[in-house]
C-alpha atoms as a PDB file:
ATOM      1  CA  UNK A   1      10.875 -30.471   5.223  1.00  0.00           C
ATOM      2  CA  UNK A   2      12.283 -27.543   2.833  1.00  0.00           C
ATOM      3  CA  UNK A   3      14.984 -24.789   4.309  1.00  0.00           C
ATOM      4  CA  UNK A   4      13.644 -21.894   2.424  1.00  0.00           C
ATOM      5  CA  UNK A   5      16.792 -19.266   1.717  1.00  0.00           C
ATOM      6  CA  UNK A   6      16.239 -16.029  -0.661  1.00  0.00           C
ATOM      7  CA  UNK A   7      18.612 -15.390  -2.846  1.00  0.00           C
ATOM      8  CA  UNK A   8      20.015 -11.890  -0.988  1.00  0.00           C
ATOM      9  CA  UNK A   9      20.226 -13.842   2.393  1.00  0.00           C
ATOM     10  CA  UNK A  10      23.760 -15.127   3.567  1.00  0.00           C
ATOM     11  CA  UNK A  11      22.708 -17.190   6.581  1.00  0.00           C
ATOM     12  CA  UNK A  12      24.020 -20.388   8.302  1.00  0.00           C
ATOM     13  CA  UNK A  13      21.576 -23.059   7.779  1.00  0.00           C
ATOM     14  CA  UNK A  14      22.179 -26.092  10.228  1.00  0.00           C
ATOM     15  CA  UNK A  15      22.011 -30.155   9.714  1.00  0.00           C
ATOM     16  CA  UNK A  16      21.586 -32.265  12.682  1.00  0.00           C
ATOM     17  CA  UNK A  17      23.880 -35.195  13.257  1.00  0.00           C
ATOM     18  CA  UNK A  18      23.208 -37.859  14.986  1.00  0.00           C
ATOM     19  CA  UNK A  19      26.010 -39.919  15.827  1.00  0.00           C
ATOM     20  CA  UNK A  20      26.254 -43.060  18.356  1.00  0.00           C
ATOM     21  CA  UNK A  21      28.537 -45.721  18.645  1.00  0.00           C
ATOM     22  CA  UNK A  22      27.402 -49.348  20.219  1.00  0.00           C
ATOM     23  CA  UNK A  23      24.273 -47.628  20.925  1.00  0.00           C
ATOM     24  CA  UNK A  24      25.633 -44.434  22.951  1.00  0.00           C
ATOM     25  CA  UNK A  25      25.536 -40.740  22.035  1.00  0.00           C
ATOM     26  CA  UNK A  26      29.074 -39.643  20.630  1.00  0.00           C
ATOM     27  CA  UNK A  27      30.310 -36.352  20.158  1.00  0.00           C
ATOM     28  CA  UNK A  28      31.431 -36.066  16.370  1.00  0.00           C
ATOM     29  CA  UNK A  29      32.753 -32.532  16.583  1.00  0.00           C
ATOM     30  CA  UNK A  30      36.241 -33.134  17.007  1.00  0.00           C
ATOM     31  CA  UNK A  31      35.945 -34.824  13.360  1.00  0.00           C
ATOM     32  CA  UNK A  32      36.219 -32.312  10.106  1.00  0.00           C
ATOM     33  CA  UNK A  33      32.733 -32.143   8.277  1.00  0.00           C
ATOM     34  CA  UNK A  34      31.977 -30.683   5.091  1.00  0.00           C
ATOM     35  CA  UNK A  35      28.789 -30.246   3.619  1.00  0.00           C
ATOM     36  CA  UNK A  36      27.681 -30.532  -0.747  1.00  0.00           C
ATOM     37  CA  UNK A  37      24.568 -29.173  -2.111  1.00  0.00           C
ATOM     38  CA  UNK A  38      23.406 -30.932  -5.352  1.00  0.00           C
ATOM     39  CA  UNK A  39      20.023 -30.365  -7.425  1.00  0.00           C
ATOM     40  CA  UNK A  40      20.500 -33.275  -9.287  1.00  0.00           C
ATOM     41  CA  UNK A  41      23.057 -36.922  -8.827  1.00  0.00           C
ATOM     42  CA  UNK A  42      25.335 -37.979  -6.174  1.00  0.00           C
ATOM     43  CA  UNK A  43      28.088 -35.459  -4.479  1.00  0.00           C
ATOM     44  CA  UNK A  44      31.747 -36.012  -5.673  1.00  0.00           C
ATOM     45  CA  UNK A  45      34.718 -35.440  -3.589  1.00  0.00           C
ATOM     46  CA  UNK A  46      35.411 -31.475  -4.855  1.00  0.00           C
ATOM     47  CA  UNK A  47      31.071 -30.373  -4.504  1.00  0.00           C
ATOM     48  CA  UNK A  48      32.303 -31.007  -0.180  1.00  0.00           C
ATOM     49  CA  UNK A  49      33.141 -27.688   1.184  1.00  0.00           C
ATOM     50  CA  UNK A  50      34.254 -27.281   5.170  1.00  0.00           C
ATOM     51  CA  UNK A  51      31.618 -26.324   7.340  1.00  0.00           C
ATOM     52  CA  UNK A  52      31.785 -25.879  11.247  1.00  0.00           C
ATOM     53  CA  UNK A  53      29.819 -27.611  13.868  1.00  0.00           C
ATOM     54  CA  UNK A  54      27.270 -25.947  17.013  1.00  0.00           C
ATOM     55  CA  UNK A  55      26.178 -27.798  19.579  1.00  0.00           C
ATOM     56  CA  UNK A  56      22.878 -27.160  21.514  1.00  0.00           C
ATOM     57  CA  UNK A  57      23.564 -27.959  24.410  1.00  0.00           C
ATOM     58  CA  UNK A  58      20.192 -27.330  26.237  1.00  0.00           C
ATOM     59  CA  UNK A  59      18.756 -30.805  24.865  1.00  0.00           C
ATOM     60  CA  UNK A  60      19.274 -34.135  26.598  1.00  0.00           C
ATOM     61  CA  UNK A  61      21.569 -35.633  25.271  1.00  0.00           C
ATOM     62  CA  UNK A  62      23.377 -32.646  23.344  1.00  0.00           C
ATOM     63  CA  UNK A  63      21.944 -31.568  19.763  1.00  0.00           C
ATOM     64  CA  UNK A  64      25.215 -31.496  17.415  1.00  0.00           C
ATOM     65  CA  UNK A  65      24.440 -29.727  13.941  1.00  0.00           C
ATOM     66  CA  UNK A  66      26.836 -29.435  10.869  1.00  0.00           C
ATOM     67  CA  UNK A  67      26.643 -25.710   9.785  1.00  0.00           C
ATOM     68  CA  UNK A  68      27.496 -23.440   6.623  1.00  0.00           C
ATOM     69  CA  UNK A  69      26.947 -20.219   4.961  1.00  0.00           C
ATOM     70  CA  UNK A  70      24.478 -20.177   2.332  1.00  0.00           C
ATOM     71  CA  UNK A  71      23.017 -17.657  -0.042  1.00  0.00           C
ATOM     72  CA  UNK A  72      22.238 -16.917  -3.859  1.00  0.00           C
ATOM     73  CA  UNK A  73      25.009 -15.630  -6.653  1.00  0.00           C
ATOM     74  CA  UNK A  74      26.834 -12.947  -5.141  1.00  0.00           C
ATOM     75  CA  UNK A  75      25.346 -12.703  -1.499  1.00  0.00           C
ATOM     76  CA  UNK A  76      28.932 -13.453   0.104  1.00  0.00           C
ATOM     77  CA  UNK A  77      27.939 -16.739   1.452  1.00  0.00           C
ATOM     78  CA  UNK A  78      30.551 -19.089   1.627  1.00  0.00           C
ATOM     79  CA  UNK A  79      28.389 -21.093  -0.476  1.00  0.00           C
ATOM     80  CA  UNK A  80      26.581 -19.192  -3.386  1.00  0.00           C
ATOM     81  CA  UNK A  81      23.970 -20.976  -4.919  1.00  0.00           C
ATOM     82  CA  UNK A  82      21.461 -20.403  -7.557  1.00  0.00           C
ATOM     83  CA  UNK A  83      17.826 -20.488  -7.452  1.00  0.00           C
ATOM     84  CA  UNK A  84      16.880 -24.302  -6.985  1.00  0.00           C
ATOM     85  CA  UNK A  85      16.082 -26.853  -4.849  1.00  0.00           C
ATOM     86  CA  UNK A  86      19.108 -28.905  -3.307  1.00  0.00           C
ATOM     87  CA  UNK A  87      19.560 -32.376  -1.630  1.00  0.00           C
ATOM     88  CA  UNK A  88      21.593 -31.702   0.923  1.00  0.00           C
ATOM     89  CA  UNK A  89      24.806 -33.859   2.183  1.00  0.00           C
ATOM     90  CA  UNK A  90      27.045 -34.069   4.995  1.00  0.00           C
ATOM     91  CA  UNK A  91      30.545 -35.471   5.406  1.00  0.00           C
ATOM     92  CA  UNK A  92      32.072 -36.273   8.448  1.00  0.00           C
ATOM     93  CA  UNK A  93      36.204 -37.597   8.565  1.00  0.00           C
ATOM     94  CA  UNK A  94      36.393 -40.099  11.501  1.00  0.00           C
ATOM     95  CA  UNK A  95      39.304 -41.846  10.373  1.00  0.00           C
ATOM     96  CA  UNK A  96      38.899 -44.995   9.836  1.00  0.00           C
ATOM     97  CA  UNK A  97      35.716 -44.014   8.662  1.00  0.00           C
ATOM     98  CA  UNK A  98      34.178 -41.161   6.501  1.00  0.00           C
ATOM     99  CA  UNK A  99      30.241 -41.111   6.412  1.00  0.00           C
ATOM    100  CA  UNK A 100      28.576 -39.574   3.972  1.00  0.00           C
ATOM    101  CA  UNK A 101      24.825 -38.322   5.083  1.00  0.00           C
ATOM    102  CA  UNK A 102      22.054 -37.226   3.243  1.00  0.00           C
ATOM    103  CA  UNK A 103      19.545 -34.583   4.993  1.00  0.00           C
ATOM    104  CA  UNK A 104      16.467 -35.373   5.610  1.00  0.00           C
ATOM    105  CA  UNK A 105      15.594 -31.285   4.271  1.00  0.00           C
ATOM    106  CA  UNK A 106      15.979 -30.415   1.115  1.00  0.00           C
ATOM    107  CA  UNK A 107      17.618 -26.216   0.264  1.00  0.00           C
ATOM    108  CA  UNK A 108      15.773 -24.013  -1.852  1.00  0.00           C
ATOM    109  CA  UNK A 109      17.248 -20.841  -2.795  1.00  0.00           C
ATOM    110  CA  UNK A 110      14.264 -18.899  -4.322  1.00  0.00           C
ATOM    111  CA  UNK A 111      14.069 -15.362  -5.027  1.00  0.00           C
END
């Protein structure tokens, strides 16, 4: 599935999380996440920048979603990005451990 964003948009797009631990639902948001948009090759450490988390809350169990503010050059997103299509990755700090996730959806910022 593509996330379709124009260019002028600034908008929160949303990447579920699903995190369990020996088999049972965990809530992750007391962890920092970060998210890093790349059209082509692996994030590095400095492409992460902090996003937030929501949780839906009307779904059984909860719905937990990492969360950022996208747009195109010079909407005032917190992330700005230029027309392409983006794999889209997720970082979560759970000391000991720091997952790295790739969405399933692919960005595209089109005009």
């Amino acid at each position: 599935m593509t996330i379709r964003v124009h260019s002028l948009s600034n908008e929160f797009i949303r990447v579920p999380v699903r995190a369990r631990e020996a088999g049972i639902v965990v809530n992750p948001t007391g962890n920092a996440v970060a998210l890093a948009f790349k059209s082509s090759g692996a994030p590095i450490g400095g492409d992460f920048i902090a996003g937030a988390w929501e949780t839906d809350a009307t779904t059984d169990p909860d719905t937990y979603f990492a969360r950022i503010r996208v747009g195109g050059t010079g909407s005032g997103a917190t992330v700005e990005l230029a027309d392409a299509k983006y794999r889209v990755f997720v970082k979560i700090t759970a000391t000991p451990e720091i997952p790295v996730i790739e969405s399933d959806e692919l960005l595209e910022v089109y005009s």
